[in-house]
N, C-alpha and C. Protein backbone atom coordinates (compact mmCIF):
# COMPACT_ATOMS: atom_id res chain seq x y z
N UNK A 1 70.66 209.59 145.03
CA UNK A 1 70.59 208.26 145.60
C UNK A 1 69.50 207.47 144.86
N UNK A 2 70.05 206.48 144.83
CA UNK A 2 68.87 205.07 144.25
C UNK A 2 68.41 204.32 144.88
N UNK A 3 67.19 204.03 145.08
CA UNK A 3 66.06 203.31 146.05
C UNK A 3 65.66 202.05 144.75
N UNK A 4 65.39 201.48 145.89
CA UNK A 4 64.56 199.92 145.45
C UNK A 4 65.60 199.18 144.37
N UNK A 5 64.47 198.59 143.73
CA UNK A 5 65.42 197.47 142.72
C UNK A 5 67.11 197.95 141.85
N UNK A 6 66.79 199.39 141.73
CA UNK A 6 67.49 199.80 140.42
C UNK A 6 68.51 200.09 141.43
N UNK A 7 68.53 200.89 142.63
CA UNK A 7 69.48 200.91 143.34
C UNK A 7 70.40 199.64 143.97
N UNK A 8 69.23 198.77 143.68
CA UNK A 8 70.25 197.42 144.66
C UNK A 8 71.43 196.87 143.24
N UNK A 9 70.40 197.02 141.92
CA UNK A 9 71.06 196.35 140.93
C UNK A 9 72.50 196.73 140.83
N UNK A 10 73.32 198.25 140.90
CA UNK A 10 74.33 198.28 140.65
C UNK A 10 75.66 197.40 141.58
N UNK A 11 75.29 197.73 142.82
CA UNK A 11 75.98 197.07 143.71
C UNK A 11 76.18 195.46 143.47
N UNK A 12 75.00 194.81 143.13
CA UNK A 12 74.82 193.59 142.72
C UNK A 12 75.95 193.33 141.43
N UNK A 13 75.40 193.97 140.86
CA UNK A 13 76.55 193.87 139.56
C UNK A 13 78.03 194.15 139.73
N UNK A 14 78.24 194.93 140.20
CA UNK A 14 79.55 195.36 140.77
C UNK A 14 80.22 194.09 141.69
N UNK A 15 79.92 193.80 142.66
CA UNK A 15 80.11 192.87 143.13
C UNK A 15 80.27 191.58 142.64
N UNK A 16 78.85 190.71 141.77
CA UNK A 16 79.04 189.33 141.52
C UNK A 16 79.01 189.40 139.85
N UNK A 17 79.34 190.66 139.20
CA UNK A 17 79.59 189.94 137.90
C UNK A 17 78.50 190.24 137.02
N UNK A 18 78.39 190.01 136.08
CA UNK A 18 77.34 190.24 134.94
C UNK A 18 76.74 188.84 134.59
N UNK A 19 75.61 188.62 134.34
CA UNK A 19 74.78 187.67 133.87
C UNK A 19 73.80 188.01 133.19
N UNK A 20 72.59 187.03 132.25
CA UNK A 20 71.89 186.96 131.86
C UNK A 20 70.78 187.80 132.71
N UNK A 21 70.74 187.61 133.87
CA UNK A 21 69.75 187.17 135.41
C UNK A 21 70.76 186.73 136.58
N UNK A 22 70.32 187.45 137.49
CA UNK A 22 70.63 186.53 138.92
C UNK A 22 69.82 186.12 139.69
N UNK A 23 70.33 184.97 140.15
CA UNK A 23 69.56 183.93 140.71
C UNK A 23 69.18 185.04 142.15
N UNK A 24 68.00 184.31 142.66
CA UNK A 24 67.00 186.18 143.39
C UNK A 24 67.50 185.36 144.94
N UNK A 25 68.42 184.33 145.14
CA UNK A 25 68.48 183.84 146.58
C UNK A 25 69.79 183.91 146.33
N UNK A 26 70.62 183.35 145.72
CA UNK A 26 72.73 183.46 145.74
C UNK A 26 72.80 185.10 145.17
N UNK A 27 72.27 185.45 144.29
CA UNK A 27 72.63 186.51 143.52
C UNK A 27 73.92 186.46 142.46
N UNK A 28 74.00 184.84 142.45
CA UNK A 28 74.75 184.24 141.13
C UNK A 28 74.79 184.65 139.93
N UNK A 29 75.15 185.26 139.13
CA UNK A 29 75.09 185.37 137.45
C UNK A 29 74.58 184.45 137.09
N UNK A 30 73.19 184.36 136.13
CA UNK A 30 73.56 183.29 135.36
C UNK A 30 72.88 183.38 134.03
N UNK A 31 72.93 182.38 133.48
CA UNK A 31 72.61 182.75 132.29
C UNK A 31 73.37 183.06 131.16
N UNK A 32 73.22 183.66 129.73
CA UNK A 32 74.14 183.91 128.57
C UNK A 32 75.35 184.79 129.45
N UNK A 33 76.96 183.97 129.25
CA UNK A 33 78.11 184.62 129.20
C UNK A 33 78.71 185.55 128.67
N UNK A 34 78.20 185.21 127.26
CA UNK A 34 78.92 186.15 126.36
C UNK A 34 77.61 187.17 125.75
N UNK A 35 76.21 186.90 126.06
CA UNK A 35 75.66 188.00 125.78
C UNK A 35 74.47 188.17 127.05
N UNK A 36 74.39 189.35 127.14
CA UNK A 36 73.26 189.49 128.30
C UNK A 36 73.10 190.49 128.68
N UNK A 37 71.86 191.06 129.64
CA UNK A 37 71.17 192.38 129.13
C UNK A 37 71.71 193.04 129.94
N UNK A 38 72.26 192.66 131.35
CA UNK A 38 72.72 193.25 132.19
C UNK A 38 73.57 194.94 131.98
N UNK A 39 74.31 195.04 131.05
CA UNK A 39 75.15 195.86 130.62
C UNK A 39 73.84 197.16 130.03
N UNK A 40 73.07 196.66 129.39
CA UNK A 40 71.81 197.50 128.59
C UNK A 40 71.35 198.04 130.43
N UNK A 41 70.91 197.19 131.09
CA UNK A 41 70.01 197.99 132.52
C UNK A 41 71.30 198.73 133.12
N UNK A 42 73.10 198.37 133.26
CA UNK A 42 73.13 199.63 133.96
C UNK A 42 73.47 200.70 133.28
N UNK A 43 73.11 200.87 131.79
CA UNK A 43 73.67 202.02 131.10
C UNK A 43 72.14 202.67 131.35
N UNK A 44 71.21 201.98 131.77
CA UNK A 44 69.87 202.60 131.66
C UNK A 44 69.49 202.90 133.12
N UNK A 45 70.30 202.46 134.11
CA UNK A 45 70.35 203.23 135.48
C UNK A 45 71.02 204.26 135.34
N UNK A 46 72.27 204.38 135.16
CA UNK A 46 73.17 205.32 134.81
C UNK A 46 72.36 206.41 133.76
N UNK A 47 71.88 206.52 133.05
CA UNK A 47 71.24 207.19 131.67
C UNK A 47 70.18 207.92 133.08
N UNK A 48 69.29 207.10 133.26
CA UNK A 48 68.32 207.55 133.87
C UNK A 48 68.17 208.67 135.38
N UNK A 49 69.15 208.10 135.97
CA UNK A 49 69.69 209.22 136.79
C UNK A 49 70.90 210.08 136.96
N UNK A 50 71.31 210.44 136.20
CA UNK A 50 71.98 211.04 134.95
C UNK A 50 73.98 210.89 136.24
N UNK A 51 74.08 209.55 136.41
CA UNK A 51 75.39 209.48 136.75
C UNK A 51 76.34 209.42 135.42
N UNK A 52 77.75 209.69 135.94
CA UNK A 52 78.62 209.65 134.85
C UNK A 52 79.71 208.16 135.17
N UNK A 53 79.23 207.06 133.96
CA UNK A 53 79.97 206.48 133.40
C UNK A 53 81.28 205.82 133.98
């Protein structure tokens, strides 16, 4: 199980989409469309607590 930020992030993502950043009150995407880091943090949640992919 995942606690705090890193745990909320996947659900977040899963749910509203990939962004640059989300806005910390809608939890909107926003930011670069076509590039953004989002994808790098959940391969580095995933990496880090060694889920599979």
């Amino acid at each position: 199980m995942i606690d705090g930020i890193m745990g909320d992030c996947l659900p977040l993502i899963e749910i509203s989409g990939s962004g640059e950043y989300h806005d910390p009150i809608t939890a909107e995407p926003c930011g670069g469309a076509h590039f953004n880091w989002t994808a790098a943090m959940v391969i580095e949640i995933l990496h880090t607590y060694e889920f599979a992919a």
